[in-house]
PDB file of N, CA and C in Angstrom:
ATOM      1  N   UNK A   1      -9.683 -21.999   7.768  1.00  0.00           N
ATOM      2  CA  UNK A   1      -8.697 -21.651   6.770  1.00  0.00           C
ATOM      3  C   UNK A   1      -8.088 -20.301   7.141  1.00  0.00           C
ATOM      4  N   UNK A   2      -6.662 -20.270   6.851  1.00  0.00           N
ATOM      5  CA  UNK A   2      -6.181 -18.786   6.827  1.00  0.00           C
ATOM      6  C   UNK A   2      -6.646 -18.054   5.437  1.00  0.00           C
ATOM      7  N   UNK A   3      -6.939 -16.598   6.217  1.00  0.00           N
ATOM      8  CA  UNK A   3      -7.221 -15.420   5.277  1.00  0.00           C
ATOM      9  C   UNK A   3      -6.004 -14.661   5.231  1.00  0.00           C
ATOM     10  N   UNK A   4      -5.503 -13.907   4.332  1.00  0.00           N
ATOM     11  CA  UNK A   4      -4.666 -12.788   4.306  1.00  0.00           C
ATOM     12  C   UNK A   4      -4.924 -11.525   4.375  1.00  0.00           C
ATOM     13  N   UNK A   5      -4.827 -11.130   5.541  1.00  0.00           N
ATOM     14  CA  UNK A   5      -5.289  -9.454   5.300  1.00  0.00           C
ATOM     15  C   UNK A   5      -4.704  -8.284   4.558  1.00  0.00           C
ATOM     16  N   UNK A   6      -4.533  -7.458   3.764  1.00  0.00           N
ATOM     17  CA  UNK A   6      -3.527  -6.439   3.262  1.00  0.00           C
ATOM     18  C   UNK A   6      -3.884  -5.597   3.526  1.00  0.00           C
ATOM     19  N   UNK A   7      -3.610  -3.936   4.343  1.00  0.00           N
ATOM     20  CA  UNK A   7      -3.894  -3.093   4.551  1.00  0.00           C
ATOM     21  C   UNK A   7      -2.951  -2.397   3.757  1.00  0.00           C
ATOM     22  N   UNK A   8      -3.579  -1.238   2.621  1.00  0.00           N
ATOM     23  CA  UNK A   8      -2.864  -0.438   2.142  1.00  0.00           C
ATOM     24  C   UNK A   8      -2.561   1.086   2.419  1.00  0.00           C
ATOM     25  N   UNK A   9      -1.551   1.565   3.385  1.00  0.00           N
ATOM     26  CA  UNK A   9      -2.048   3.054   3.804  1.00  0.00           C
ATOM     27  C   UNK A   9      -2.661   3.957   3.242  1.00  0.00           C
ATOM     28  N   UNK A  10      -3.453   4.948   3.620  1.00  0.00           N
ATOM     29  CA  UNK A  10      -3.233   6.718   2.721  1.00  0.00           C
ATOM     30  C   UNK A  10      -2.163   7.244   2.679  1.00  0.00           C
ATOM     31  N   UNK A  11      -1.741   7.946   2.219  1.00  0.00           N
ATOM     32  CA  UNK A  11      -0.546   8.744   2.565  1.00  0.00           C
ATOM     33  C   UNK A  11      -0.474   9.612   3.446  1.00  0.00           C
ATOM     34  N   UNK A  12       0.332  10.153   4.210  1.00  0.00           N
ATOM     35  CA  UNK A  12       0.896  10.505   5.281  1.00  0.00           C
ATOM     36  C   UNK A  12      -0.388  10.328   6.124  1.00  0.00           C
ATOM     37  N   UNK A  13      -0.876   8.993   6.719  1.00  0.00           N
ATOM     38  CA  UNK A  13      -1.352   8.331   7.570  1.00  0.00           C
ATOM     39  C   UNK A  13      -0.636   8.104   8.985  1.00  0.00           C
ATOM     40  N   UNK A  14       0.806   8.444   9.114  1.00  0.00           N
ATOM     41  CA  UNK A  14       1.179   8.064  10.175  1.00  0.00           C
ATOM     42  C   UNK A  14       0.689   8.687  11.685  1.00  0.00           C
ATOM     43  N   UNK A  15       0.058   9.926  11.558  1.00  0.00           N
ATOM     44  CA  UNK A  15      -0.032  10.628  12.561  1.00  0.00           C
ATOM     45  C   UNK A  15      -1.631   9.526  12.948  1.00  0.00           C
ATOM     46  N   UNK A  16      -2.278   9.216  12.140  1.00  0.00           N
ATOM     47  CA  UNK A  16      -3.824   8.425  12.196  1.00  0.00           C
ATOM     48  C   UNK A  16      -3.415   7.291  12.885  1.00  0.00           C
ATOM     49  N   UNK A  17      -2.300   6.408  12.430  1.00  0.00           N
ATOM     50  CA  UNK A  17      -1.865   5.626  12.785  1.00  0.00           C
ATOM     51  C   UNK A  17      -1.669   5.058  14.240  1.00  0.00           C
ATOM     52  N   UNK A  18      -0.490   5.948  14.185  1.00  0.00           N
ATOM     53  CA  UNK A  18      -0.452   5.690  15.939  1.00  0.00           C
ATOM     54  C   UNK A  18      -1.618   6.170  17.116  1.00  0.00           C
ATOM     55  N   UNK A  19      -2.201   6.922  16.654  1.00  0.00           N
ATOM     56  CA  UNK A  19      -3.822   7.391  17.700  1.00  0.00           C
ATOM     57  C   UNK A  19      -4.459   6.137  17.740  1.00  0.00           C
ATOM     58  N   UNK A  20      -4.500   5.305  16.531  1.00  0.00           N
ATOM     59  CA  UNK A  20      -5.883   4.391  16.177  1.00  0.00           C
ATOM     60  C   UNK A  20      -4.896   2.853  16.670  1.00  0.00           C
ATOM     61  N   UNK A  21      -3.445   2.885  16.810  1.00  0.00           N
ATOM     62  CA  UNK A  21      -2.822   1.129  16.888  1.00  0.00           C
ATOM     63  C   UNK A  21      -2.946   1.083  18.457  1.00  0.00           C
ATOM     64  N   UNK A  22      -3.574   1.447  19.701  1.00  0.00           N
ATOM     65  CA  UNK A  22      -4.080   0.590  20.668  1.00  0.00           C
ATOM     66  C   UNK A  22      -5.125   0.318  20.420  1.00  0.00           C
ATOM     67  N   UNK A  23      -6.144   0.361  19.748  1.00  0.00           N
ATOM     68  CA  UNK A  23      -7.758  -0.434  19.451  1.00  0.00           C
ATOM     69  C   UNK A  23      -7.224  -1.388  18.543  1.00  0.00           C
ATOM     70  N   UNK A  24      -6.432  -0.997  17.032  1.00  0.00           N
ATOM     71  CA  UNK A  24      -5.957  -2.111  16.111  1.00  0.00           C
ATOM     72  C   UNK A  24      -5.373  -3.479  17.007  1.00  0.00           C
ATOM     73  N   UNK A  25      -4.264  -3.261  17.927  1.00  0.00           N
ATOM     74  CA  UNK A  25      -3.593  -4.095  18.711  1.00  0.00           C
ATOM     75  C   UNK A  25      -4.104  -4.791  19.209  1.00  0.00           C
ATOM     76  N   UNK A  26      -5.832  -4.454  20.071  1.00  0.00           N
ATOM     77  CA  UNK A  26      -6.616  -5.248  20.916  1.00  0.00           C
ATOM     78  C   UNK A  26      -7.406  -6.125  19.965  1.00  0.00           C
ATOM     79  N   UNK A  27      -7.661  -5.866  19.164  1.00  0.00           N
ATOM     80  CA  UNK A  27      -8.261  -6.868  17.778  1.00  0.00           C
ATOM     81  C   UNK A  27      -7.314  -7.635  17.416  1.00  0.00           C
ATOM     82  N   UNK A  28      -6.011  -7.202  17.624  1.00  0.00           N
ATOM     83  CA  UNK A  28      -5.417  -8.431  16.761  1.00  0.00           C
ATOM     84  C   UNK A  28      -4.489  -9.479  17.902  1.00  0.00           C
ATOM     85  N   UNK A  29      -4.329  -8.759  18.779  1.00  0.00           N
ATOM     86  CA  UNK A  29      -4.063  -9.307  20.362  1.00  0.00           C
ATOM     87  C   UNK A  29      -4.990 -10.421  20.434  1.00  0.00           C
ATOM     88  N   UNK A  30      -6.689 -10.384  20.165  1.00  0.00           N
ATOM     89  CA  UNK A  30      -7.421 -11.213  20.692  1.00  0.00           C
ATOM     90  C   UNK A  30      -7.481 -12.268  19.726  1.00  0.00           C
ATOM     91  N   UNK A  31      -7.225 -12.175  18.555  1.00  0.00           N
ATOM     92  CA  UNK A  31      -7.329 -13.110  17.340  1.00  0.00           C
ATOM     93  C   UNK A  31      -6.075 -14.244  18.215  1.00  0.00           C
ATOM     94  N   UNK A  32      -4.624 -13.353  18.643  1.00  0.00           N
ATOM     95  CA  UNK A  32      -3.688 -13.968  19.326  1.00  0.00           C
ATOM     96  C   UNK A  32      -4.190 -14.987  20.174  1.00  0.00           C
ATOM     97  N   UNK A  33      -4.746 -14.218  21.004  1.00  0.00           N
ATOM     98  CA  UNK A  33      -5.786 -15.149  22.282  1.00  0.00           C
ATOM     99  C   UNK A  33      -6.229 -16.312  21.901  1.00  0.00           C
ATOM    100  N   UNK A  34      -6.646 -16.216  20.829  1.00  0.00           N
ATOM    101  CA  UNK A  34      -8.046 -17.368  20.487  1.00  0.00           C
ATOM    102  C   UNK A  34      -7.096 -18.424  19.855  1.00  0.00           C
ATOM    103  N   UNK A  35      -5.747 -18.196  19.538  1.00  0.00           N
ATOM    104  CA  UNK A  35      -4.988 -19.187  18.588  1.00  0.00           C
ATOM    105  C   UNK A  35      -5.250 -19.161  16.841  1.00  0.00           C
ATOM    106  N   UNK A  36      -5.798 -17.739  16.646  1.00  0.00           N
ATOM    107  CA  UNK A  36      -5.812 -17.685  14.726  1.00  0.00           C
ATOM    108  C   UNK A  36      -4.922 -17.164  14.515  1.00  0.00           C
ATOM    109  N   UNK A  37      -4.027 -16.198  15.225  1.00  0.00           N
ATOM    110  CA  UNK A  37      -3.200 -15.521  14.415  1.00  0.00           C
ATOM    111  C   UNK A  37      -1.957 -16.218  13.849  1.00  0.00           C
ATOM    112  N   UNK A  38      -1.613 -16.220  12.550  1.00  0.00           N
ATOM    113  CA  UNK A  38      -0.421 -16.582  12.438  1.00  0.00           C
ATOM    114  C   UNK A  38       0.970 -15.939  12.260  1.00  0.00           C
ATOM    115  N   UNK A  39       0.605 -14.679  11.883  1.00  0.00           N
ATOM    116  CA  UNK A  39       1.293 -13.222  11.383  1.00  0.00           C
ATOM    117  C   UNK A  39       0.777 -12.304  11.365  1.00  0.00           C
ATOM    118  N   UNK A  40       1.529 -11.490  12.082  1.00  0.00           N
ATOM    119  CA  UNK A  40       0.754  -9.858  11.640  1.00  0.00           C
ATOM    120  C   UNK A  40       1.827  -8.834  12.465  1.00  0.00           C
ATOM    121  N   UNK A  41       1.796  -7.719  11.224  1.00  0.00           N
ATOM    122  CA  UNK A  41       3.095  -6.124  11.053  1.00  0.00           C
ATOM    123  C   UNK A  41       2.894  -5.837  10.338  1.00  0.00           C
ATOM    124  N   UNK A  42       3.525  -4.403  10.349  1.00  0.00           N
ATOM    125  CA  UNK A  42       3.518  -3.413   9.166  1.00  0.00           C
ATOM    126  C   UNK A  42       4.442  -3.459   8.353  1.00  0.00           C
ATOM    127  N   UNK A  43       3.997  -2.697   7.446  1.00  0.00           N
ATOM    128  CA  UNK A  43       5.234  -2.632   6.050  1.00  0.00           C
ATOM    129  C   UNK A  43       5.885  -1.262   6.338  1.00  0.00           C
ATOM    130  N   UNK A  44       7.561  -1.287   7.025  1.00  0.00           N
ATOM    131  CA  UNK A  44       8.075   0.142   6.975  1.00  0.00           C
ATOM    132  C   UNK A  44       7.969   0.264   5.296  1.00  0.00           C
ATOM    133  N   UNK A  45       8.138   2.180   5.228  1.00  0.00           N
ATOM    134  CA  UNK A  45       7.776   2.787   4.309  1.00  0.00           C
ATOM    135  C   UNK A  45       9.496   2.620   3.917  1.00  0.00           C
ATOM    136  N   UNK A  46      10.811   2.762   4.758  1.00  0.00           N
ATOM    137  CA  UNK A  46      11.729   2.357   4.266  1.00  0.00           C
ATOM    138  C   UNK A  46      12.419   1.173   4.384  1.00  0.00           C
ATOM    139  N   UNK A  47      13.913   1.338   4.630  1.00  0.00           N
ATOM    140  CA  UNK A  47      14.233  -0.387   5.025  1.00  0.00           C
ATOM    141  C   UNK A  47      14.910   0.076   6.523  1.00  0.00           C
ATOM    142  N   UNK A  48      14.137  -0.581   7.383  1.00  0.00           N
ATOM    143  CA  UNK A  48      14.186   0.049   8.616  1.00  0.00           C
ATOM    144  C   UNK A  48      13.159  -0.465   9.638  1.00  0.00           C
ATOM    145  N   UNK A  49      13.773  -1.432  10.661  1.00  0.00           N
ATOM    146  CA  UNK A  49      13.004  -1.880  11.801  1.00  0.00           C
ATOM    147  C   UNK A  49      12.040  -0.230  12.581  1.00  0.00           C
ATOM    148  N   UNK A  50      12.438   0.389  12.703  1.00  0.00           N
ATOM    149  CA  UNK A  50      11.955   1.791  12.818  1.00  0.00           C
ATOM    150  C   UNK A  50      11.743   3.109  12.006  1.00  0.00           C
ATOM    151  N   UNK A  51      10.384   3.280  11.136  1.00  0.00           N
ATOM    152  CA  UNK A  51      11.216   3.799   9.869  1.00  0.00           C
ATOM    153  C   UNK A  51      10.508   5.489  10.621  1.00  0.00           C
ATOM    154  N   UNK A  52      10.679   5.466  11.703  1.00  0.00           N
ATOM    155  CA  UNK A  52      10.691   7.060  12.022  1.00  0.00           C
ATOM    156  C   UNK A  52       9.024   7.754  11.048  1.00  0.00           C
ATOM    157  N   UNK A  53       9.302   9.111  11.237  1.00  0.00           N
ATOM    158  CA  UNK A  53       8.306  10.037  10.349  1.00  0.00           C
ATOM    159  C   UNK A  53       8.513   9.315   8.824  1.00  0.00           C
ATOM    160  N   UNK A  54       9.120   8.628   8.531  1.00  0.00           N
ATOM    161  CA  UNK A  54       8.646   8.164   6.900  1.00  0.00           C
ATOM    162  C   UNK A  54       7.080   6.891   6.615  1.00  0.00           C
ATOM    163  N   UNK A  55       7.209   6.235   8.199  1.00  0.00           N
ATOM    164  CA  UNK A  55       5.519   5.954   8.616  1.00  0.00           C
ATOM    165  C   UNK A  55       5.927   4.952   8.012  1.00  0.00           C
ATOM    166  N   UNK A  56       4.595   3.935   7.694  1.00  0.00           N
ATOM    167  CA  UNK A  56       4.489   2.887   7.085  1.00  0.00           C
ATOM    168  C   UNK A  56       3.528   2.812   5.695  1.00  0.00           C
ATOM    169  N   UNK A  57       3.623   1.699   5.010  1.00  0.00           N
ATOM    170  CA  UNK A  57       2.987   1.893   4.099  1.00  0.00           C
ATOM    171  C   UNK A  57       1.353   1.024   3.648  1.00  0.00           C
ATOM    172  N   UNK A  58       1.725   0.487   5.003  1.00  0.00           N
ATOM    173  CA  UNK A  58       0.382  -0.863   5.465  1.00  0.00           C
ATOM    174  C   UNK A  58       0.664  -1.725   6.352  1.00  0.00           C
ATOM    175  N   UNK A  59       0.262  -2.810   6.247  1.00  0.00           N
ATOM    176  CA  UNK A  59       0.167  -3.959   7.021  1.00  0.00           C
ATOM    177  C   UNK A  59      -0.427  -5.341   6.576  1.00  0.00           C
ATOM    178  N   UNK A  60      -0.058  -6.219   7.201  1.00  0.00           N
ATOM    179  CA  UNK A  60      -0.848  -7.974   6.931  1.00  0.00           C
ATOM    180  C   UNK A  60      -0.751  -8.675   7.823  1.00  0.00           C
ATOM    181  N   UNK A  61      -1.972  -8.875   8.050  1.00  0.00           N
ATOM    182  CA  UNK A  61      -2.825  -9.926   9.360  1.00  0.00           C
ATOM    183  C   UNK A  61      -2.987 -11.608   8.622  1.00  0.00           C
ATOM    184  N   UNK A  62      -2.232 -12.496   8.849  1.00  0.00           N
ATOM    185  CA  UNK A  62      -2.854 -13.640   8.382  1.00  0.00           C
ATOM    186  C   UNK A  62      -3.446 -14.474   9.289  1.00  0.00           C
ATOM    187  N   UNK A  63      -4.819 -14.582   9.283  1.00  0.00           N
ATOM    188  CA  UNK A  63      -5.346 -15.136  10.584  1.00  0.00           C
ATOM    189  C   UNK A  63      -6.526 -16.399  10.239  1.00  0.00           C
ATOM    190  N   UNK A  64      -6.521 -17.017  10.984  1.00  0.00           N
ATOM    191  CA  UNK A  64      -7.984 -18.083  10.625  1.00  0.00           C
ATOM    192  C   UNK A  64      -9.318 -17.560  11.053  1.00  0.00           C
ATOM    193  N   UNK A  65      -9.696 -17.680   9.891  1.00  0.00           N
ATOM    194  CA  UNK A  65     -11.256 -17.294   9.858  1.00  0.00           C
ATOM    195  C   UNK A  65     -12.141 -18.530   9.152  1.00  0.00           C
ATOM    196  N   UNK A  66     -13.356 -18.303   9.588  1.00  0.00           N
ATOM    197  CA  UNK A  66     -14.477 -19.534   9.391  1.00  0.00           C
ATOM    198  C   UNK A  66     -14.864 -19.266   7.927  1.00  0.00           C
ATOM    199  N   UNK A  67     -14.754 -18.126   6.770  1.00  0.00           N
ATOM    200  CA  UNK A  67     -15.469 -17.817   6.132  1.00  0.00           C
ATOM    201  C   UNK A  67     -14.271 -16.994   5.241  1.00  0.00           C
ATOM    202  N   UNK A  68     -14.239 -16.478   4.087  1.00  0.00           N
ATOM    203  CA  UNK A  68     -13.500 -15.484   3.187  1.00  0.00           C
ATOM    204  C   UNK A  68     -14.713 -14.243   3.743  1.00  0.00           C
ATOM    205  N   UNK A  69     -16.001 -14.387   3.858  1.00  0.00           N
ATOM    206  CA  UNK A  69     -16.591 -13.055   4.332  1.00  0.00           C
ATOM    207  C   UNK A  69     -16.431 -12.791   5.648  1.00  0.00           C
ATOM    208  N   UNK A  70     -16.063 -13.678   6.589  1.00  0.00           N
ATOM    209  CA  UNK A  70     -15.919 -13.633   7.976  1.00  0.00           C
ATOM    210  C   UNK A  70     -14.907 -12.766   7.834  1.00  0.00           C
ATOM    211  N   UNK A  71     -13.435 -13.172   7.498  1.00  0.00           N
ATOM    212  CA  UNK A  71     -11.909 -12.484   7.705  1.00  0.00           C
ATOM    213  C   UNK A  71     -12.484 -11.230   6.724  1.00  0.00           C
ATOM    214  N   UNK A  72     -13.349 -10.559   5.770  1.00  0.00           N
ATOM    215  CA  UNK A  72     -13.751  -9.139   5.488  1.00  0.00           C
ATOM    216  C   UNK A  72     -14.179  -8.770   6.521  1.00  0.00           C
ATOM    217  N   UNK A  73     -14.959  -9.302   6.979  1.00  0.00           N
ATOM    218  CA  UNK A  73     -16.469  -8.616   7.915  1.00  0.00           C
ATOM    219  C   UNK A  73     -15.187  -8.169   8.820  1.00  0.00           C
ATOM    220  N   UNK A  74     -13.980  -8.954   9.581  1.00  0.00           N
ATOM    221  CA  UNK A  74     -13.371  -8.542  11.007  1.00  0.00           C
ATOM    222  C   UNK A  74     -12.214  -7.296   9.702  1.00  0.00           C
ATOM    223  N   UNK A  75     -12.008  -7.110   8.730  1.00  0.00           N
ATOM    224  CA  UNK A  75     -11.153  -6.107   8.246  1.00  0.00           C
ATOM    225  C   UNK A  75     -11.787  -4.965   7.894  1.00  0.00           C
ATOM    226  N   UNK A  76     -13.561  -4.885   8.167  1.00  0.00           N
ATOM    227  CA  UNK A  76     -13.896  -4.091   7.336  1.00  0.00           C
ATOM    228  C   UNK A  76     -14.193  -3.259   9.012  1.00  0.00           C
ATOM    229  N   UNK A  77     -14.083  -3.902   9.813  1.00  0.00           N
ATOM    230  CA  UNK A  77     -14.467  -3.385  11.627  1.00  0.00           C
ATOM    231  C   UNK A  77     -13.056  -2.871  12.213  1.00  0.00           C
ATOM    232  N   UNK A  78     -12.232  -3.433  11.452  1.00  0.00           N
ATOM    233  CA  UNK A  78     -10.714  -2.721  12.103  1.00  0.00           C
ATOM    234  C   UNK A  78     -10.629  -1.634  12.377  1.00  0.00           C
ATOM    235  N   UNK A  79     -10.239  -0.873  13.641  1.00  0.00           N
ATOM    236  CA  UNK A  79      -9.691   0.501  13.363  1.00  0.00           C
ATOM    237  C   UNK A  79      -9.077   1.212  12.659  1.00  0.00           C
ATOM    238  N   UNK A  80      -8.179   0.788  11.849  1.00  0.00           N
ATOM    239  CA  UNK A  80      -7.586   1.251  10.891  1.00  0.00           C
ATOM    240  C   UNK A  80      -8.346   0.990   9.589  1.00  0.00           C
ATOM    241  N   UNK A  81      -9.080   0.535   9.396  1.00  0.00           N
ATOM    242  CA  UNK A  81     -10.065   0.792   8.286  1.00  0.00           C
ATOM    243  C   UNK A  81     -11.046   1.999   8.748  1.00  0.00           C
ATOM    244  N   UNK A  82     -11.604   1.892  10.187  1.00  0.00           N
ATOM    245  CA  UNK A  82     -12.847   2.897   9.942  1.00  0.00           C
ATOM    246  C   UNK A  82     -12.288   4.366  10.056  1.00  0.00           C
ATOM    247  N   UNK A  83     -11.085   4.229  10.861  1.00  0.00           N
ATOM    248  CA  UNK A  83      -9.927   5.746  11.004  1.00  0.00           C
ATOM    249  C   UNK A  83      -9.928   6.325   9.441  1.00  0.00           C
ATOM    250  N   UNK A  84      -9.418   5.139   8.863  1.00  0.00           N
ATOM    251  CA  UNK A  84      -9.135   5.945   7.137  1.00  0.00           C
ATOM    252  C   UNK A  84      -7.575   5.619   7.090  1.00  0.00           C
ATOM    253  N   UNK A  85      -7.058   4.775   7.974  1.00  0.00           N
ATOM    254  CA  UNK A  85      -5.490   4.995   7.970  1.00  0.00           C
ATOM    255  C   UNK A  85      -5.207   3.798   6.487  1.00  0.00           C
ATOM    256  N   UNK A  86      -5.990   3.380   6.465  1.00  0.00           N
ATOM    257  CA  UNK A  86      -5.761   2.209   4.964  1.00  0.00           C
ATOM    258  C   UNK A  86      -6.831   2.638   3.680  1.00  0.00           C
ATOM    259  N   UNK A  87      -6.123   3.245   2.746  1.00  0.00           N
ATOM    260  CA  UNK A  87      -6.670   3.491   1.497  1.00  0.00           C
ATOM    261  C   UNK A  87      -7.434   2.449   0.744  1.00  0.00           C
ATOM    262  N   UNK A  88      -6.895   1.454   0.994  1.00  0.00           N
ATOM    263  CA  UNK A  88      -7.650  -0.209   0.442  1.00  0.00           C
ATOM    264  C   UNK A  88      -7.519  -1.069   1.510  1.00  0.00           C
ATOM    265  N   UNK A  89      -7.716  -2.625   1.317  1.00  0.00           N
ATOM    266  CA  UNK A  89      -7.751  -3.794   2.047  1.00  0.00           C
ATOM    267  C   UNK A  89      -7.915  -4.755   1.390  1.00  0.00           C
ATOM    268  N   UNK A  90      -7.406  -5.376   1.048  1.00  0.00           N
ATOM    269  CA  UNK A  90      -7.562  -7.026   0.592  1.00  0.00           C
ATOM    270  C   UNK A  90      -7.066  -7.782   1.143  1.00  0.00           C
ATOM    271  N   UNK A  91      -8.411  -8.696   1.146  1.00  0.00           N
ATOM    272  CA  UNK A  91      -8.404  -9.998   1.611  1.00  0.00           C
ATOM    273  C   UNK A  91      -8.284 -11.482   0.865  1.00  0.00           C
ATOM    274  N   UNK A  92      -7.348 -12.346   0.838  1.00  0.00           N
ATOM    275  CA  UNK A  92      -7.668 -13.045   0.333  1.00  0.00           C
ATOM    276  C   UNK A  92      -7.300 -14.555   0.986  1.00  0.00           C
ATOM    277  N   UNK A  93      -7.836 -15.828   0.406  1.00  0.00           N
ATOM    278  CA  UNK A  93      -7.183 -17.331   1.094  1.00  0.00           C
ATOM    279  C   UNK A  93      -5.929 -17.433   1.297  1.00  0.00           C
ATOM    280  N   UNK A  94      -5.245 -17.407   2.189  1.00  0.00           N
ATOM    281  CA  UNK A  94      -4.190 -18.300   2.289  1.00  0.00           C
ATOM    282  C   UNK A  94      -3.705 -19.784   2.626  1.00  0.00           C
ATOM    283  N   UNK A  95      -3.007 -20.497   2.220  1.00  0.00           N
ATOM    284  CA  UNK A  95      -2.516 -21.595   2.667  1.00  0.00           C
ATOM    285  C   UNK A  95      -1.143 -21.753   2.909  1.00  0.00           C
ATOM    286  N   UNK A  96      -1.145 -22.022   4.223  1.00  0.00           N
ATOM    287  CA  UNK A  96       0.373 -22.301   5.040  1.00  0.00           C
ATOM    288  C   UNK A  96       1.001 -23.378   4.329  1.00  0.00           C
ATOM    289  N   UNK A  97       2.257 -23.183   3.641  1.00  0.00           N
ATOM    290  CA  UNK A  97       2.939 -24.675   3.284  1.00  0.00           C
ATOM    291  C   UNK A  97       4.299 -24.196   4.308  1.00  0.00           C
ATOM    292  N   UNK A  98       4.693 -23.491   4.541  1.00  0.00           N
ATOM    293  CA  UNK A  98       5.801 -23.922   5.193  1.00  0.00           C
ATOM    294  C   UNK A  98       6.306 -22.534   6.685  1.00  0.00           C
ATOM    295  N   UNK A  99       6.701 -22.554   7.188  1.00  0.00           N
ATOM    296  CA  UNK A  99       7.782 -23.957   7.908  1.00  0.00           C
ATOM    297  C   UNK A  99       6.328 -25.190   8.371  1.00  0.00           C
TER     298      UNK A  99
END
């Protein structure tokens, strides 16, 4: 089943951010690998493919996992969780209806 990941930033996290998104990338690169990923980016903080020093405000991974504790267990190991760059995280079921 797909899980939904939500990463919610700290505030002015961006400088954490970019130090910690080549380890984030290789976690979610490999989910790529394996064929779970279905989505995953950040939320600019404005409206803006590049939102510069205004940073972001999170992110969402929707990926297949074996378990609702499995897709925690891999959000609670993220780099950007153990950095501190996400103030919260929720996870919850998703189901693909479309395209």
């Amino acid at each position: 089943m797909y899980y939904a990941i939500i990463g919610t930033d700290n505030p002015d996290s961006l400088p954490l951010r970019q130090k910690t998104r080549p380890d984030h990338l290789t976690r979610v690169e490999a989910l790529k690998a394996e064929g779970r990923l279905l989505v995953a980016g950040p939320f600019p903080a404005i409206e803006n493919e590049d939102p510069g020093p205004a940073g972001f405000t999170g992110s969402l991974i929707v990926a297949e996992f074996d378990s609702l504790q499995a897709a925690k267990d891999w959000a609670d190991d993220d780099p950007y969780t153990k950095a501190g760059v996400y103030a919260s995280v929720t996870v919850k079921p998703f189901r693909k209806v479309m395209p």
